[in-house]
C-alpha atoms as a PDB file:
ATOM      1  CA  UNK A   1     132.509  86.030 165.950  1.00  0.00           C
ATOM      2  CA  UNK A   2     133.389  86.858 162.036  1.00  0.00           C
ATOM      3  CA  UNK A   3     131.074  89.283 161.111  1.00  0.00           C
ATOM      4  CA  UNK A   4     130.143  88.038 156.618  1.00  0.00           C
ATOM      5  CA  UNK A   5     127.688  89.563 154.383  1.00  0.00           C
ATOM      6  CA  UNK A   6     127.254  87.524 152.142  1.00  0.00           C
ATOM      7  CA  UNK A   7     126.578  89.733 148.454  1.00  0.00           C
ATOM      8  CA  UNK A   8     125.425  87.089 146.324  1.00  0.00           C
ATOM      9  CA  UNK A   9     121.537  86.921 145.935  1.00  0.00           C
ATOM     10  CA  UNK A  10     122.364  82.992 145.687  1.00  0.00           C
ATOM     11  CA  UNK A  11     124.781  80.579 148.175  1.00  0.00           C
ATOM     12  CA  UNK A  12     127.721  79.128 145.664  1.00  0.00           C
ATOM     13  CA  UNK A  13     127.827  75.302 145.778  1.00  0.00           C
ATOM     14  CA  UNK A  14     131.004  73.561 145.135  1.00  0.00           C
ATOM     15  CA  UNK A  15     130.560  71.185 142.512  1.00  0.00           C
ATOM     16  CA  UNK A  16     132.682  68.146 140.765  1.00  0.00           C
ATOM     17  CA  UNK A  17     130.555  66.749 137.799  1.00  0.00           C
ATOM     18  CA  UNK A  18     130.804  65.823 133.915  1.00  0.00           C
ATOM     19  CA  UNK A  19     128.665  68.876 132.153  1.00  0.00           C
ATOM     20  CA  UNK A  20     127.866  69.473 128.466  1.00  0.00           C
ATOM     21  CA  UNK A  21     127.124  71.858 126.020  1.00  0.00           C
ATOM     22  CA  UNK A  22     126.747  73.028 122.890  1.00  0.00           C
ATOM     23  CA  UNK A  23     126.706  76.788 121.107  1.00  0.00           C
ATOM     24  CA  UNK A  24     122.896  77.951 120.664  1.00  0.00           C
ATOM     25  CA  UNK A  25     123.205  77.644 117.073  1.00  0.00           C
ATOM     26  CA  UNK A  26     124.857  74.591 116.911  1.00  0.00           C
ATOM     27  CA  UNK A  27     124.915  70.776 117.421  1.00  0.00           C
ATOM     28  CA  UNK A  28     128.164  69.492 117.968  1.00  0.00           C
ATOM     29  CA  UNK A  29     128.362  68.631 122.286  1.00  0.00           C
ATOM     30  CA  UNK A  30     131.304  69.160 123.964  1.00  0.00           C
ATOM     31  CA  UNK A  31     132.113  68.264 127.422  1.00  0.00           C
ATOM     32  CA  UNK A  32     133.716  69.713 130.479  1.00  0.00           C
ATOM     33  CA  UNK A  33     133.839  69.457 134.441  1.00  0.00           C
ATOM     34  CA  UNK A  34     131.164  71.404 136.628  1.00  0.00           C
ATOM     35  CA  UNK A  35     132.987  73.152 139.327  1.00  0.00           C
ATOM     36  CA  UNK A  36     130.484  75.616 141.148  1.00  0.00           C
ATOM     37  CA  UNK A  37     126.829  76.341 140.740  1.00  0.00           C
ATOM     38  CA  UNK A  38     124.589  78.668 142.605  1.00  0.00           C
ATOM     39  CA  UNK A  39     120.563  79.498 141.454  1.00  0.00           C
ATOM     40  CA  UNK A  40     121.893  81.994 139.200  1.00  0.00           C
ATOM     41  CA  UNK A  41     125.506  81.169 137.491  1.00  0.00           C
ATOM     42  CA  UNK A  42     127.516  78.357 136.364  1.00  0.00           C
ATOM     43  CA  UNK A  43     131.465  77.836 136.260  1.00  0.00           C
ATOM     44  CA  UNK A  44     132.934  74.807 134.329  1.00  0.00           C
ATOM     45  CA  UNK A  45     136.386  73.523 132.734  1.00  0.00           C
ATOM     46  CA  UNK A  46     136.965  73.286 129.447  1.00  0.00           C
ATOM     47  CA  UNK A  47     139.389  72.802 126.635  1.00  0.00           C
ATOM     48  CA  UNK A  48     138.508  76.174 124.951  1.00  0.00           C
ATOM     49  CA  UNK A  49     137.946  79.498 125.655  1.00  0.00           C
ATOM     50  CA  UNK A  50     134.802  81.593 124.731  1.00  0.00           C
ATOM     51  CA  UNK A  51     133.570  84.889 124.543  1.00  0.00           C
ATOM     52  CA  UNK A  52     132.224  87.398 127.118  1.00  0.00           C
ATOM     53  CA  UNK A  53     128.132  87.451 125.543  1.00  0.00           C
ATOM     54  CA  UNK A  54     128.168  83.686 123.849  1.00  0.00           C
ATOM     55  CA  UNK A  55     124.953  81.690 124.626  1.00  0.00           C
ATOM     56  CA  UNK A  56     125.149  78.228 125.469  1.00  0.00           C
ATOM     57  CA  UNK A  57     123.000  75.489 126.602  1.00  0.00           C
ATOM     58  CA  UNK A  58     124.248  73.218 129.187  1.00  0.00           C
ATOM     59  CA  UNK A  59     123.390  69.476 130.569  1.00  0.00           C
ATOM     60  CA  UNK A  60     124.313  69.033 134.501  1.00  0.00           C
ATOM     61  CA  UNK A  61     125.150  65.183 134.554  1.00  0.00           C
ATOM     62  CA  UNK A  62     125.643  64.924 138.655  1.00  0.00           C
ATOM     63  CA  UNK A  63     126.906  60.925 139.940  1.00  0.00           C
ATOM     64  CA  UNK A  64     124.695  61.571 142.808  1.00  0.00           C
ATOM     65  CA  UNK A  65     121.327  62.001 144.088  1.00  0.00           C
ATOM     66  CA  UNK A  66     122.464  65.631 145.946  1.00  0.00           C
ATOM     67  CA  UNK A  67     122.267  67.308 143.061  1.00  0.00           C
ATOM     68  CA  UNK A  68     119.691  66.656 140.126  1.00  0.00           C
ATOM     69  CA  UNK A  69     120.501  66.179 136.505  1.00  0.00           C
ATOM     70  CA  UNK A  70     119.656  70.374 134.659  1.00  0.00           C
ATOM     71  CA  UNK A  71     119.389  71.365 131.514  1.00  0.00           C
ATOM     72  CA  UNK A  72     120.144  74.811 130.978  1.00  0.00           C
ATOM     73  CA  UNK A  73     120.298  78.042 128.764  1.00  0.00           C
ATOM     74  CA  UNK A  74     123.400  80.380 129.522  1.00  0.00           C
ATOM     75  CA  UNK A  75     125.325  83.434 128.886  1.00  0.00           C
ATOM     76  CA  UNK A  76     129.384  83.238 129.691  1.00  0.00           C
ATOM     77  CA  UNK A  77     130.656  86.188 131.375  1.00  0.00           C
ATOM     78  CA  UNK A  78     134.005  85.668 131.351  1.00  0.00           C
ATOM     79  CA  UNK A  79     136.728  82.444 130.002  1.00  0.00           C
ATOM     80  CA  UNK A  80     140.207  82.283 132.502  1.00  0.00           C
ATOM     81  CA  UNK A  81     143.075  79.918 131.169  1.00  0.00           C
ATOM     82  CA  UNK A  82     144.509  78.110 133.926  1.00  0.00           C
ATOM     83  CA  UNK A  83     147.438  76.716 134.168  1.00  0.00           C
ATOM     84  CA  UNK A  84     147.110  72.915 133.106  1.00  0.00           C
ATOM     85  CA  UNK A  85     146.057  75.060 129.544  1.00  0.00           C
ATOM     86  CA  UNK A  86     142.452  74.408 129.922  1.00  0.00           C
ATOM     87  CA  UNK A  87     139.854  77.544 130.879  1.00  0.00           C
ATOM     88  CA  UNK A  88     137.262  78.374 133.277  1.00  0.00           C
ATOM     89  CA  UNK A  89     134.470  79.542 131.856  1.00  0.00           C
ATOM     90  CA  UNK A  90     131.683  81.716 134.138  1.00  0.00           C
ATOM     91  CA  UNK A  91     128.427  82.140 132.944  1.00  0.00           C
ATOM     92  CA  UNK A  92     124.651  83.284 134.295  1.00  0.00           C
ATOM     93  CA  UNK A  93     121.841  80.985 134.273  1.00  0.00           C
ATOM     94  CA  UNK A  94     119.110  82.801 131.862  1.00  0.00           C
ATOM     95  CA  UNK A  95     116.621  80.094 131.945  1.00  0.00           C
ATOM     96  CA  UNK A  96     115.987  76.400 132.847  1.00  0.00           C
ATOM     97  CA  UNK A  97     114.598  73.548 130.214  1.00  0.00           C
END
């Protein structure tokens, strides 16, 4: 038997859904893809990079009834380009709306 401890404090879901956001001092919405979420962080695609600190607030727009629509406040941790030129940006949840 594999023997796993798991070191998260929350279980990582996979995720594939249209999310959006916007800067916290700022209007303009951009979009991106939802690719993991967990009770404490986020991870989405995007066409831009930001920086390590940079609060956000996200909207969670899921195609099925597994996952609820969220709206969100964040902080990204860290932006990785990948290699079709678009990044993958990792943030902590602060606080739900």
């Amino acid at each position: 038997m594999l023997d796993y401890d798991e070191k998260r404090d929350y279980i990582r879901m996979d995720v594939d859904c249209e999310i959006t956001y916007k800067m916290a001092d700022s209007d303009t919405i951009n979009t991106g893809r939802c690719t993991s979420l967990s009770g404490a962080g986020v991870s989405f695609t995007t066409e831009s990079a930001y920086a390590a600190g940079l609060a956000m607030e996200i909207k969670l727009l899921p195609q099925n009834s597994a996952i609820p629509p969220m709206t969100a406040f964040i902080q990204v941790v860290r932006s990785n380009p990948r290699e079709d030129g678009t990044f993958e940006v990792a943030a902590t949840i602060k606080s739900l709306k």
